[in-house]
PDB file of N, CA and C in Angstrom:
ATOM      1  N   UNK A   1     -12.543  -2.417 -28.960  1.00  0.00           N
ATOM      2  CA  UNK A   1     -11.700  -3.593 -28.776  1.00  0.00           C
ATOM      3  C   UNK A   1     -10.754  -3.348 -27.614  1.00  0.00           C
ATOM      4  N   UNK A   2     -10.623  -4.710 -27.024  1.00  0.00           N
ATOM      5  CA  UNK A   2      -9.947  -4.265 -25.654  1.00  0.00           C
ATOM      6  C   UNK A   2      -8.476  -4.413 -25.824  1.00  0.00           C
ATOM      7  N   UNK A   3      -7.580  -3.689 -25.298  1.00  0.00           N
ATOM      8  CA  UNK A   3      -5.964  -3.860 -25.498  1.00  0.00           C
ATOM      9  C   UNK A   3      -5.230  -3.856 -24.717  1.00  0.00           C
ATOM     10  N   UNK A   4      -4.451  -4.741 -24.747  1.00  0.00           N
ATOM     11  CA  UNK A   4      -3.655  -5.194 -22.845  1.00  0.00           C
ATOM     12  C   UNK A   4      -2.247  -5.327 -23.263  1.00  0.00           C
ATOM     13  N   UNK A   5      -1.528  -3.938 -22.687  1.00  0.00           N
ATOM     14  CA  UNK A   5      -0.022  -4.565 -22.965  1.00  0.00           C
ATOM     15  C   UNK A   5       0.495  -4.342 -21.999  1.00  0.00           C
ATOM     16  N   UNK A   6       1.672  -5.665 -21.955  1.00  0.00           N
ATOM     17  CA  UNK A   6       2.645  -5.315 -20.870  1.00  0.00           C
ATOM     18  C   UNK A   6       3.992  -5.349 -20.811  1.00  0.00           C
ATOM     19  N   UNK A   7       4.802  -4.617 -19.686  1.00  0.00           N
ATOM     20  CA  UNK A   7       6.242  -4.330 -20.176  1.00  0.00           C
ATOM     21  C   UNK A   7       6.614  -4.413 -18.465  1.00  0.00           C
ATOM     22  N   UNK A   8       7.964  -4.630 -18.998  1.00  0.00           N
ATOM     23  CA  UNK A   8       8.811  -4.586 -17.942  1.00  0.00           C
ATOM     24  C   UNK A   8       9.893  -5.515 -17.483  1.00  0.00           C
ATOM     25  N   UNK A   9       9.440  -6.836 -18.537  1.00  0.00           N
ATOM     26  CA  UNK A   9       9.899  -8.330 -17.963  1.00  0.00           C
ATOM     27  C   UNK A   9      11.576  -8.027 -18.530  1.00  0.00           C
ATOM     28  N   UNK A  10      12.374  -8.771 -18.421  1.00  0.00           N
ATOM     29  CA  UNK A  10      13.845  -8.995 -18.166  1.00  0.00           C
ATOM     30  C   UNK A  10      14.546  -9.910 -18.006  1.00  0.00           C
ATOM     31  N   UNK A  11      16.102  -9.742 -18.184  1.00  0.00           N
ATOM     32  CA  UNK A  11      17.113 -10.851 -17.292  1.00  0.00           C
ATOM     33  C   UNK A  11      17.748 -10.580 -16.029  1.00  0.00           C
ATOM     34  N   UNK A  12      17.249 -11.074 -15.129  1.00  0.00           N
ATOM     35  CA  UNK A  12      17.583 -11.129 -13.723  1.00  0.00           C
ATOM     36  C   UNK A  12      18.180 -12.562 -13.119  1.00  0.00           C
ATOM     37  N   UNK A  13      19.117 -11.867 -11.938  1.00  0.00           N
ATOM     38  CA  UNK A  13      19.992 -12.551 -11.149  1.00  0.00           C
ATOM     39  C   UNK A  13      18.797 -13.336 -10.252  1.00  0.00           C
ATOM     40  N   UNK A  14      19.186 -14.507  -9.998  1.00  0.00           N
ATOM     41  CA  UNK A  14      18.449 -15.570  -8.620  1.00  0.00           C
ATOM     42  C   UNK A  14      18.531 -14.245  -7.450  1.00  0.00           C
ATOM     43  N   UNK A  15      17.541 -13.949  -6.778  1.00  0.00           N
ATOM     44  CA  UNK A  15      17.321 -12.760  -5.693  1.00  0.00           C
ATOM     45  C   UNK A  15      16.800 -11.878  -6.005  1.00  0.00           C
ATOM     46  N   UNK A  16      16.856 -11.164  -7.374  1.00  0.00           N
ATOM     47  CA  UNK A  16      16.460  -9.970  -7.419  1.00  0.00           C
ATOM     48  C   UNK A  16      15.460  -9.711  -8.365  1.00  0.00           C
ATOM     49  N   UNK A  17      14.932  -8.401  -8.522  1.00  0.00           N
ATOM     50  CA  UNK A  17      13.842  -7.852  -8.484  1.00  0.00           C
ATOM     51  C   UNK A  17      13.150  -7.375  -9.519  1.00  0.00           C
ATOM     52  N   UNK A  18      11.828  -7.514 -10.141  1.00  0.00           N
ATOM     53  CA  UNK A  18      11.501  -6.646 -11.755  1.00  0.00           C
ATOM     54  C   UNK A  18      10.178  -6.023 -11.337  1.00  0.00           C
ATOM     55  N   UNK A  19       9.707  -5.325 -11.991  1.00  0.00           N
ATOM     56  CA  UNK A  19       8.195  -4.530 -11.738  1.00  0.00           C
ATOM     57  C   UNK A  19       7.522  -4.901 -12.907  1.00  0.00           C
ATOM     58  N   UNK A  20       6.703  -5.425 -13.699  1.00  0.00           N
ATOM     59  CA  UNK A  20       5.964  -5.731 -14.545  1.00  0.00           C
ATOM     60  C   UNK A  20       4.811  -4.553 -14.344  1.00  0.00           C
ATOM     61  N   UNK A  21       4.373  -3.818 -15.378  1.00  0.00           N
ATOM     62  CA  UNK A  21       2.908  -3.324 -15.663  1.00  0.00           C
ATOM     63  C   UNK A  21       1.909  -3.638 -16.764  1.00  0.00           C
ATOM     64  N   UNK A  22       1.037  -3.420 -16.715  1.00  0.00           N
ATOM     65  CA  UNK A  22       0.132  -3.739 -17.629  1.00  0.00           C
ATOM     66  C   UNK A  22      -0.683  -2.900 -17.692  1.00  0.00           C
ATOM     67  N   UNK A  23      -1.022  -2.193 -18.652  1.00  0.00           N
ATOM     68  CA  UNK A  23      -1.833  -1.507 -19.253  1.00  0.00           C
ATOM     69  C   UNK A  23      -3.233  -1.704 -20.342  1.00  0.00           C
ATOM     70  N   UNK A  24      -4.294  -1.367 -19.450  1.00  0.00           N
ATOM     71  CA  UNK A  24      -5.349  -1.871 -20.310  1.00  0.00           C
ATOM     72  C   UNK A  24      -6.441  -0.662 -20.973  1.00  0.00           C
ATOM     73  N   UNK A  25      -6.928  -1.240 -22.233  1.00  0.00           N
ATOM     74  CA  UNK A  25      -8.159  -0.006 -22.791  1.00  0.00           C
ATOM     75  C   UNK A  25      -8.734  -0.224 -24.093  1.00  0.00           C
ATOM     76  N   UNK A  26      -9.165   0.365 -24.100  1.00  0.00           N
ATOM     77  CA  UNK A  26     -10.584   0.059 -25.028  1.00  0.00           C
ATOM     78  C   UNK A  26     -11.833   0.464 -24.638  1.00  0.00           C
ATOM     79  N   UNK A  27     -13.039   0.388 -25.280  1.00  0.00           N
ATOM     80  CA  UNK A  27     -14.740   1.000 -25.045  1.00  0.00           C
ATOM     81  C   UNK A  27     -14.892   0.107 -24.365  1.00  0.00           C
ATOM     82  N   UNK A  28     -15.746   0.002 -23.374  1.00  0.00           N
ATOM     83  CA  UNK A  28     -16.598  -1.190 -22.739  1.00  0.00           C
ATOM     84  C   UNK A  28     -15.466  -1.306 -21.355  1.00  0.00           C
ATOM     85  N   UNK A  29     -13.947  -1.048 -21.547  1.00  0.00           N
ATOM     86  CA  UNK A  29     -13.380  -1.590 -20.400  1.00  0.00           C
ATOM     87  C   UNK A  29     -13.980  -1.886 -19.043  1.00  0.00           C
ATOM     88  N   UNK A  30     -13.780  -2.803 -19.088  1.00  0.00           N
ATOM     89  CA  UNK A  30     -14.019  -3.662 -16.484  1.00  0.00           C
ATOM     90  C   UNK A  30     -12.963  -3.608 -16.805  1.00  0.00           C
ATOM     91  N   UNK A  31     -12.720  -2.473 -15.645  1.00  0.00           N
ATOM     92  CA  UNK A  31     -11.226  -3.028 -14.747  1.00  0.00           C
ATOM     93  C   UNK A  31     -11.619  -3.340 -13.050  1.00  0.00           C
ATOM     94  N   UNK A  32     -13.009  -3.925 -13.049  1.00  0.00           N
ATOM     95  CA  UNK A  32     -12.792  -4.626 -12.211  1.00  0.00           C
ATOM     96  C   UNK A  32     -12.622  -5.808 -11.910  1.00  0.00           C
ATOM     97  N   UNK A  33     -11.183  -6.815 -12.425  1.00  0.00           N
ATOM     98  CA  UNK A  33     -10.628  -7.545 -12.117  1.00  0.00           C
ATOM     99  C   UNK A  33      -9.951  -7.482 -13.451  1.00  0.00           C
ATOM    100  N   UNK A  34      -8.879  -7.679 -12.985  1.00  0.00           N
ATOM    101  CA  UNK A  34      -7.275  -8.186 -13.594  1.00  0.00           C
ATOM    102  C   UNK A  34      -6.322  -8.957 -12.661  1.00  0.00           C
ATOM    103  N   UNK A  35      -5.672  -9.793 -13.382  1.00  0.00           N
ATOM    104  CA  UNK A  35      -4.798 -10.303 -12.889  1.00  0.00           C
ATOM    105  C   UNK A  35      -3.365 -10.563 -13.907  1.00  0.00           C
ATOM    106  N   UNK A  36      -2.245 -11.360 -13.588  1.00  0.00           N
ATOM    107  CA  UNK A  36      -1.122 -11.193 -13.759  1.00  0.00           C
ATOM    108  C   UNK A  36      -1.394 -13.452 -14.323  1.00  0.00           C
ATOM    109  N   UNK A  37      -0.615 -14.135 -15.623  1.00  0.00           N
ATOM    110  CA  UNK A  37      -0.399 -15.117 -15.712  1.00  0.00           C
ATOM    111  C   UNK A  37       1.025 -15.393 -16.206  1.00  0.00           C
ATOM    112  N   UNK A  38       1.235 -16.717 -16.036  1.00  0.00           N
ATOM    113  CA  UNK A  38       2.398 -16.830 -16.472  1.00  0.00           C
ATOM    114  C   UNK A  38       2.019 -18.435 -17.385  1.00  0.00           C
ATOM    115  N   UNK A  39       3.270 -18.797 -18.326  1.00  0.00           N
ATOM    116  CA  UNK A  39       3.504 -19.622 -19.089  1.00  0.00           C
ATOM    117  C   UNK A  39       4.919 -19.644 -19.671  1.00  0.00           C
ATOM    118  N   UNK A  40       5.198 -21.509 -19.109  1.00  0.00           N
ATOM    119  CA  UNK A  40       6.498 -21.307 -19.521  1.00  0.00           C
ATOM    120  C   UNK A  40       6.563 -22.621 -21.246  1.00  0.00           C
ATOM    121  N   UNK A  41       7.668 -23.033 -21.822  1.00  0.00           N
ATOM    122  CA  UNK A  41       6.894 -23.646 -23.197  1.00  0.00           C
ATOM    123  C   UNK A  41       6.799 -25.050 -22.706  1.00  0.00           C
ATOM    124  N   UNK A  42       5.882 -25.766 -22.952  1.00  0.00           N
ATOM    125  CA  UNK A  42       5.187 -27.127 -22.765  1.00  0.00           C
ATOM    126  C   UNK A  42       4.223 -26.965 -22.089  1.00  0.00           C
ATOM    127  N   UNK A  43       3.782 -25.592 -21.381  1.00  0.00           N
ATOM    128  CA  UNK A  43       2.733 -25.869 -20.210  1.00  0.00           C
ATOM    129  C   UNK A  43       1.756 -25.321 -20.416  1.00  0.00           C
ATOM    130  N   UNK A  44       0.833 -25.448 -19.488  1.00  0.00           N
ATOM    131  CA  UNK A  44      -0.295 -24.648 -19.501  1.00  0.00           C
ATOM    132  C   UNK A  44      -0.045 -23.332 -19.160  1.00  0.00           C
ATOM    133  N   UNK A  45      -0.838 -21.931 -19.227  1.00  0.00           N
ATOM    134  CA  UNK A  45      -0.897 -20.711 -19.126  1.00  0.00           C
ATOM    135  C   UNK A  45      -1.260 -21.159 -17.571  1.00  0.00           C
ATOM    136  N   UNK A  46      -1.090 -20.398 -16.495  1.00  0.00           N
ATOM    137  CA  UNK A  46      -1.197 -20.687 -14.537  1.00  0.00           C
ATOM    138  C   UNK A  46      -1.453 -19.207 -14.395  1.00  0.00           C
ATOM    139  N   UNK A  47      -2.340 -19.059 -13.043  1.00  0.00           N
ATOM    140  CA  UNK A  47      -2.310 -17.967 -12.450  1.00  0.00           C
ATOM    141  C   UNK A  47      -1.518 -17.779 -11.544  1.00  0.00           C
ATOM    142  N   UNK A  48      -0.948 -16.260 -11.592  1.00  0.00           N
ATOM    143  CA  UNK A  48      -0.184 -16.369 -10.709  1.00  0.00           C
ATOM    144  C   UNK A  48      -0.985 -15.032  -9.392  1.00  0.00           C
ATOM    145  N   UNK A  49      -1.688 -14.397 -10.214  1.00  0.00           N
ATOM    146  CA  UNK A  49      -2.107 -13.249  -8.804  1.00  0.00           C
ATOM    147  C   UNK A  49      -3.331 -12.533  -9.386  1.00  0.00           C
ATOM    148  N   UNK A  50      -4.479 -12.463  -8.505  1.00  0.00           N
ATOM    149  CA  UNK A  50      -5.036 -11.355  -9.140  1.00  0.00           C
ATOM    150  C   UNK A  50      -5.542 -10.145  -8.376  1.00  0.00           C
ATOM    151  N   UNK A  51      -6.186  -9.418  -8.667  1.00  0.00           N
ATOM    152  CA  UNK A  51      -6.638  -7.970  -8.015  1.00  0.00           C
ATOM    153  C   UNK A  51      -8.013  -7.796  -8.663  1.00  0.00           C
ATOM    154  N   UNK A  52      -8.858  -7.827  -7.492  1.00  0.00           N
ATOM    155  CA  UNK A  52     -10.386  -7.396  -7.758  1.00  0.00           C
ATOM    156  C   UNK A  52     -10.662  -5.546  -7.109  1.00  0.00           C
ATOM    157  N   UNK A  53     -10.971  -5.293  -7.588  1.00  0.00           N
ATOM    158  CA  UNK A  53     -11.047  -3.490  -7.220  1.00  0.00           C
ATOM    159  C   UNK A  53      -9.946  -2.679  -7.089  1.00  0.00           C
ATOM    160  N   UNK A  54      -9.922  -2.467  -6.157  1.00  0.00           N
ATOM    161  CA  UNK A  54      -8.299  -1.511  -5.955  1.00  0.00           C
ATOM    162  C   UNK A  54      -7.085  -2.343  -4.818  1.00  0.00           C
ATOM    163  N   UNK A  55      -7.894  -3.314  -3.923  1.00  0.00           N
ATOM    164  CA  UNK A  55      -7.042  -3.783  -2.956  1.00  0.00           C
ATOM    165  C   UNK A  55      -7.205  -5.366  -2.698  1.00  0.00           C
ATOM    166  N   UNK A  56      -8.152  -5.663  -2.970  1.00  0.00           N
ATOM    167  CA  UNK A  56      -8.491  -7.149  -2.897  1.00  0.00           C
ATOM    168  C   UNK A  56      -7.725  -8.269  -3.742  1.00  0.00           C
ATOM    169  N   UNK A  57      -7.063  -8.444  -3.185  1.00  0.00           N
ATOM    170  CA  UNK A  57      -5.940  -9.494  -3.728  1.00  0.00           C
ATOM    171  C   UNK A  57      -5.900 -10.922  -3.293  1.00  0.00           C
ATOM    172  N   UNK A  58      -5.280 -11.393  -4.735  1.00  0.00           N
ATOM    173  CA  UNK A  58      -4.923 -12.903  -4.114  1.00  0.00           C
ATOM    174  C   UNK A  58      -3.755 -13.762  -4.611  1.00  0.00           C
ATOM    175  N   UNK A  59      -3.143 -14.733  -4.518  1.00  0.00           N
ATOM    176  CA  UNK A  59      -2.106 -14.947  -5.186  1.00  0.00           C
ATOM    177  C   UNK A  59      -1.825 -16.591  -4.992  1.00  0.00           C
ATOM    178  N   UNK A  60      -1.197 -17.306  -6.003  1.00  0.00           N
ATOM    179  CA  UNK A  60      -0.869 -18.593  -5.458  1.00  0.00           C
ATOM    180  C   UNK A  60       0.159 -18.504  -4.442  1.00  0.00           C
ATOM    181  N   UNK A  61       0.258 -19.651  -4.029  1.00  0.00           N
ATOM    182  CA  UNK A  61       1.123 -20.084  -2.849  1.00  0.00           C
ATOM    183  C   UNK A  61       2.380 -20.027  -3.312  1.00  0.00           C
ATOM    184  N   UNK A  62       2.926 -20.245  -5.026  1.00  0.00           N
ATOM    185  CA  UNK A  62       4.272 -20.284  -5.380  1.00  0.00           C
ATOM    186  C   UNK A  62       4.604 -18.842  -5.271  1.00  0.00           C
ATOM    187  N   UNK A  63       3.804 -17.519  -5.273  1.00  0.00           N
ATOM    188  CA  UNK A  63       4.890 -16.811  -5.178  1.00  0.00           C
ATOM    189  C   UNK A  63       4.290 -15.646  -4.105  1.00  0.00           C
ATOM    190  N   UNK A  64       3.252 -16.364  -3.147  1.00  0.00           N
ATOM    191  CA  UNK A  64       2.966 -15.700  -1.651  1.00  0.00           C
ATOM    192  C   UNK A  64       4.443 -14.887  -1.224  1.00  0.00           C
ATOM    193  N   UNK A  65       4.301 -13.938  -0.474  1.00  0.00           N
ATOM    194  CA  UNK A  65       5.274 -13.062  -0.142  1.00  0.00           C
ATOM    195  C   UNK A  65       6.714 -12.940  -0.726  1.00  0.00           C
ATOM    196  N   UNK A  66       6.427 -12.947  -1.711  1.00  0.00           N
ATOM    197  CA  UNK A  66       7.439 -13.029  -2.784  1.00  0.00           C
ATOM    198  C   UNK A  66       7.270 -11.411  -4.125  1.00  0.00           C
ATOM    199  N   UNK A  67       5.770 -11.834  -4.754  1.00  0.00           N
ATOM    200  CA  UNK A  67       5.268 -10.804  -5.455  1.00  0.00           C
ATOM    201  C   UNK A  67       3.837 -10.348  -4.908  1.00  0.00           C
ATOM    202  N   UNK A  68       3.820  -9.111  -5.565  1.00  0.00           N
ATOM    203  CA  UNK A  68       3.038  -8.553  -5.150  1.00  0.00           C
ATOM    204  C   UNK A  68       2.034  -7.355  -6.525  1.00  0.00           C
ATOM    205  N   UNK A  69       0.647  -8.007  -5.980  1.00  0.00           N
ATOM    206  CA  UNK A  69       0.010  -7.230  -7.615  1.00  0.00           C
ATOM    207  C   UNK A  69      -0.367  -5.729  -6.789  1.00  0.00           C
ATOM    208  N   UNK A  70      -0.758  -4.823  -7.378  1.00  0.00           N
ATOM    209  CA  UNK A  70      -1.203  -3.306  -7.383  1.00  0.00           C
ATOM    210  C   UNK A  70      -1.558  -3.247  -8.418  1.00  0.00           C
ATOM    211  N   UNK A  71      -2.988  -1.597  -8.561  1.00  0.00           N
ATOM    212  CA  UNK A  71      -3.375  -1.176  -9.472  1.00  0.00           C
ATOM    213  C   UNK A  71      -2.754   0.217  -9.304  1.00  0.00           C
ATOM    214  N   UNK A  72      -2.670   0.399 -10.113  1.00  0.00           N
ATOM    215  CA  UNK A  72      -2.120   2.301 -10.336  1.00  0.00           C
ATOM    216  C   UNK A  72      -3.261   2.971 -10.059  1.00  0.00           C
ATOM    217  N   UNK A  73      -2.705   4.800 -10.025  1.00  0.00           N
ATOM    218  CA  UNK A  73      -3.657   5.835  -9.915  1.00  0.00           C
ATOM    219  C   UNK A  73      -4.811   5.421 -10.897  1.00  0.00           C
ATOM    220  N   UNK A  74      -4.249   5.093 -12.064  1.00  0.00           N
ATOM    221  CA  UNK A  74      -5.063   4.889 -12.890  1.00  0.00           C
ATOM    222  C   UNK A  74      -5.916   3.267 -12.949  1.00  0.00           C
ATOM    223  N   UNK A  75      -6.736   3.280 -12.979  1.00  0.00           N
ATOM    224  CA  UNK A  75      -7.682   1.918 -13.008  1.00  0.00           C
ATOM    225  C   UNK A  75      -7.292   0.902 -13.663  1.00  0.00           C
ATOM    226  N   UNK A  76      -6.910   1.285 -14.687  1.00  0.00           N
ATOM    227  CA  UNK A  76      -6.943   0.384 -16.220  1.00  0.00           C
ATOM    228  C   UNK A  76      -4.914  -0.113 -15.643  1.00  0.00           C
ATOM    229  N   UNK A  77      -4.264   0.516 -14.839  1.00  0.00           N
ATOM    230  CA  UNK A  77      -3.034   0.193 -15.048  1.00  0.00           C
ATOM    231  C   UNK A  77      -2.902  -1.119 -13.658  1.00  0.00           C
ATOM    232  N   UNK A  78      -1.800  -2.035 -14.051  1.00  0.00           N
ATOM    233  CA  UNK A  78      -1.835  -2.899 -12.897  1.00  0.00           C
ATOM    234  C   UNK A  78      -0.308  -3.458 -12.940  1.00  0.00           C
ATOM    235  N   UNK A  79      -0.186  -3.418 -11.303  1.00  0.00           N
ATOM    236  CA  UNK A  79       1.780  -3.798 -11.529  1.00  0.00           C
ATOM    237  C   UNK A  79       1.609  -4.787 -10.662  1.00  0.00           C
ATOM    238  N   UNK A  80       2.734  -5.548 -10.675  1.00  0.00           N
ATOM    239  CA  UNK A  80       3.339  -7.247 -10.108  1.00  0.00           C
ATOM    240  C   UNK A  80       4.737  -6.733 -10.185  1.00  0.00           C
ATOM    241  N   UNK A  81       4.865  -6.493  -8.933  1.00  0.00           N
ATOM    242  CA  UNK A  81       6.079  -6.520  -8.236  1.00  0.00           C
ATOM    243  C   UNK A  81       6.788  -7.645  -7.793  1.00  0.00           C
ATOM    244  N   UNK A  82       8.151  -7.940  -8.177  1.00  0.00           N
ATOM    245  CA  UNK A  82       8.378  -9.461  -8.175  1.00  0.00           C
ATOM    246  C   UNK A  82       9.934  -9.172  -7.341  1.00  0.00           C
ATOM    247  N   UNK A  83      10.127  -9.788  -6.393  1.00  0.00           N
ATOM    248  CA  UNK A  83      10.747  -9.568  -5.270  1.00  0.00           C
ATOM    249  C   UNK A  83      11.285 -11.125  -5.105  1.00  0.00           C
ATOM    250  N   UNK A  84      12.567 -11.497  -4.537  1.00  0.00           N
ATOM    251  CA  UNK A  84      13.229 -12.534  -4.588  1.00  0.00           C
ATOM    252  C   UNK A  84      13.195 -13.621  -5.402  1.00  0.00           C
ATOM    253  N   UNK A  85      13.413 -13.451  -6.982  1.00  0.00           N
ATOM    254  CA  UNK A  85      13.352 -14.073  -7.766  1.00  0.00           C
ATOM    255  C   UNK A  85      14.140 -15.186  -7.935  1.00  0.00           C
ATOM    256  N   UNK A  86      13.342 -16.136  -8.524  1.00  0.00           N
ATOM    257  CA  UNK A  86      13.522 -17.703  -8.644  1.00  0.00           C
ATOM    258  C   UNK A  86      13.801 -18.208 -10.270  1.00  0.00           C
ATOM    259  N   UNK A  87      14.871 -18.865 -10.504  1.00  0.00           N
ATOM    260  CA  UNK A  87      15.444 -19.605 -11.821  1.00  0.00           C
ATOM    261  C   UNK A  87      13.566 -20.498 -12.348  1.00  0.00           C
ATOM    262  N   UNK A  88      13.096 -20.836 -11.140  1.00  0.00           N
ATOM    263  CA  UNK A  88      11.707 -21.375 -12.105  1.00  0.00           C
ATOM    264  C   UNK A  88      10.484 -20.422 -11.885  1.00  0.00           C
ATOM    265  N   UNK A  89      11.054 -19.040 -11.707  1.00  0.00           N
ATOM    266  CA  UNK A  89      10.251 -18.077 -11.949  1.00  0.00           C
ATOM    267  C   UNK A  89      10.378 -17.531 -13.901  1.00  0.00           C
ATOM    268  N   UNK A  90      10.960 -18.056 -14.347  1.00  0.00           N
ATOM    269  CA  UNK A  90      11.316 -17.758 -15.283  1.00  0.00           C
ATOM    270  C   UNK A  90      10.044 -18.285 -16.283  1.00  0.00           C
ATOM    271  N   UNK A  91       9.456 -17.051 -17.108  1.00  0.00           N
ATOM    272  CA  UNK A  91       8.237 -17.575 -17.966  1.00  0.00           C
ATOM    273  C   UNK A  91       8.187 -16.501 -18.856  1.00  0.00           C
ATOM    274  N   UNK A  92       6.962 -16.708 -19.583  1.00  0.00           N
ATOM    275  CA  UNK A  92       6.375 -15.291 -20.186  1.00  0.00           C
ATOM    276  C   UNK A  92       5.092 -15.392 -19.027  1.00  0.00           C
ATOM    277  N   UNK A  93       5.472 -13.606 -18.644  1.00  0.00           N
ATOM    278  CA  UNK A  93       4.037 -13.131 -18.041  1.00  0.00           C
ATOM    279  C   UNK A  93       2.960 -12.553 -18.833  1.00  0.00           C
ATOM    280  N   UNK A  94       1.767 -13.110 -18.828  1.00  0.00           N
ATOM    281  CA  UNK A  94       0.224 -12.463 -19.538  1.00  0.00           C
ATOM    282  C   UNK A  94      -0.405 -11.229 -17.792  1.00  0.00           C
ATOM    283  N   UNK A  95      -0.400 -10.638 -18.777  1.00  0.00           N
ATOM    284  CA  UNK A  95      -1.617  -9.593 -18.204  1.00  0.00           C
ATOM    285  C   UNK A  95      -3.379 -10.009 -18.839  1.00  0.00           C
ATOM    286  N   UNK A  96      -3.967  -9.860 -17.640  1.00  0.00           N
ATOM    287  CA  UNK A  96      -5.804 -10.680 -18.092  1.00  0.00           C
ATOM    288  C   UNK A  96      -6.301  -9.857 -17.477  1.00  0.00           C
ATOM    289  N   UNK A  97      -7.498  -8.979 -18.640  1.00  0.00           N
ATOM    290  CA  UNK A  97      -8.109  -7.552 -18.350  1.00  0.00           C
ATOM    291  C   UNK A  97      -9.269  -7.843 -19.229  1.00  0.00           C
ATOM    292  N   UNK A  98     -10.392  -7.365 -18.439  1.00  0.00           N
ATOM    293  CA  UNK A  98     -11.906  -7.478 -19.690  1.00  0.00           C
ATOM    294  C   UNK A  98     -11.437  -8.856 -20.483  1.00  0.00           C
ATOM    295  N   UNK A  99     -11.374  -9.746 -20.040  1.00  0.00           N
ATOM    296  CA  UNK A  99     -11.600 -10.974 -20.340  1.00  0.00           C
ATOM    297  C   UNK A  99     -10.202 -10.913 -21.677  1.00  0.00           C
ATOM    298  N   UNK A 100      -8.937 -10.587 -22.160  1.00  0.00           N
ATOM    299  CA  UNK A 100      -8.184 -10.657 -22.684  1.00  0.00           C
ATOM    300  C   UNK A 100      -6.858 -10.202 -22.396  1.00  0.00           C
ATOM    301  N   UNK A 101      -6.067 -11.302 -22.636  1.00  0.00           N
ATOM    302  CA  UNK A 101      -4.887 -11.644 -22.754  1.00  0.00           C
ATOM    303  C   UNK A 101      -3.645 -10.429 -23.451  1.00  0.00           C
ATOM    304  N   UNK A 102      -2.887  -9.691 -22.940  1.00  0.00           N
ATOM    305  CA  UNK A 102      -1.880  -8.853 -24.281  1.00  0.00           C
ATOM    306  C   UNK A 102      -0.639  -9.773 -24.547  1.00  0.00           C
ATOM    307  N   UNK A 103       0.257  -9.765 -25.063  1.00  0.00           N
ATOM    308  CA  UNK A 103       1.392 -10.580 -25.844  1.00  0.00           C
ATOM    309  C   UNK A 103       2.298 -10.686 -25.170  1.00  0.00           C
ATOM    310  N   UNK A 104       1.962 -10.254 -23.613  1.00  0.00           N
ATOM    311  CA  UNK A 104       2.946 -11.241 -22.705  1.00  0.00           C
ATOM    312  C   UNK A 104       4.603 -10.503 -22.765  1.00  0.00           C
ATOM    313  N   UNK A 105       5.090 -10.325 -21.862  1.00  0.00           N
ATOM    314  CA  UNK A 105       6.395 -10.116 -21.621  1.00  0.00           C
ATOM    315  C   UNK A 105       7.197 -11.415 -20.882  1.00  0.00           C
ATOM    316  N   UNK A 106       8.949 -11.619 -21.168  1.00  0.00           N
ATOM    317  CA  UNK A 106       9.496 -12.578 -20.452  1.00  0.00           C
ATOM    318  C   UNK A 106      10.357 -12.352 -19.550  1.00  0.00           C
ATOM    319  N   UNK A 107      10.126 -12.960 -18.681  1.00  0.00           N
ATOM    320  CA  UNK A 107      11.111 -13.146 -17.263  1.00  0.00           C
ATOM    321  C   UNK A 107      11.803 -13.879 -17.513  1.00  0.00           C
ATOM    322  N   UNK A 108      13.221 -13.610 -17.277  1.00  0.00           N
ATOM    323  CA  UNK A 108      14.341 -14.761 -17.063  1.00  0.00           C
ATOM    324  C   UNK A 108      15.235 -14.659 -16.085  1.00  0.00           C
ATOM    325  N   UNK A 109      15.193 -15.682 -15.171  1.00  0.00           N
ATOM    326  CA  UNK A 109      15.355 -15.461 -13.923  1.00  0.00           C
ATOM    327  C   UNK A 109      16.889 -16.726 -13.936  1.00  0.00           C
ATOM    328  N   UNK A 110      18.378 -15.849 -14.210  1.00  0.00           N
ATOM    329  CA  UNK A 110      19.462 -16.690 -14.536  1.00  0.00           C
ATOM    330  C   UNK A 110      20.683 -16.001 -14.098  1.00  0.00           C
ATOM    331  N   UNK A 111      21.301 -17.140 -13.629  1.00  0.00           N
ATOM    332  CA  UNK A 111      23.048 -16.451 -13.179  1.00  0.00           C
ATOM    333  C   UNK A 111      23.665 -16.166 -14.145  1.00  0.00           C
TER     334      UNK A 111
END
């Protein structure tokens, strides 16, 4: 069974900065592709970035040069670096690994 958790999310000032990771595992694991989602309450779950292999990246336009995904030494690990943070950056972030979701950490992005 596959297991995806992630940590890191917080309360942050408008500008500044959090590192999110995610950690994935289980038998069978692909870690080739993960990505980073977000959901805030009324909405749909959105992508916000993903990473195919070790460098191949992509990201929406809301938070283009803003954040930034990486995989760790390790395969299974993956970080979203979140750099000039925004009041409607504020969500729960999902980590999406071998096709599942872990329980999400929250960003709160507030003066």
């Amino acid at each position: 069974q596959v297991q995806v958790v992630e940590s890191g999310g917080g309360l942050v000032q408008p500008g500044g900065s959090l590192r999110l990771s995610c950690d994935a595992s289980g038998p069978f694991f692909s870690f080739g592709v993960m990505a980073w989602y977000r959901q805030t309450p009324g909405k749909q779950r959105e992508l916000v970035a993903h990473i195919i292999g070790d460098s191949n990246t992509d990201y929406r336009d809301f938070v283009k040069g803003r954040f930034t995904i990486s995989r760790g030494s390790a395969k299974n690990t993956v970080y979203l670096q979140m750099n000039n943070l925004r009041p409607e950056d504020t969500a729960v972030y999902y980590c999406k690994a071998g096709g599942h979701f872990g329980q999400g950490t929250q960003v709160t992005v507030s003066s």
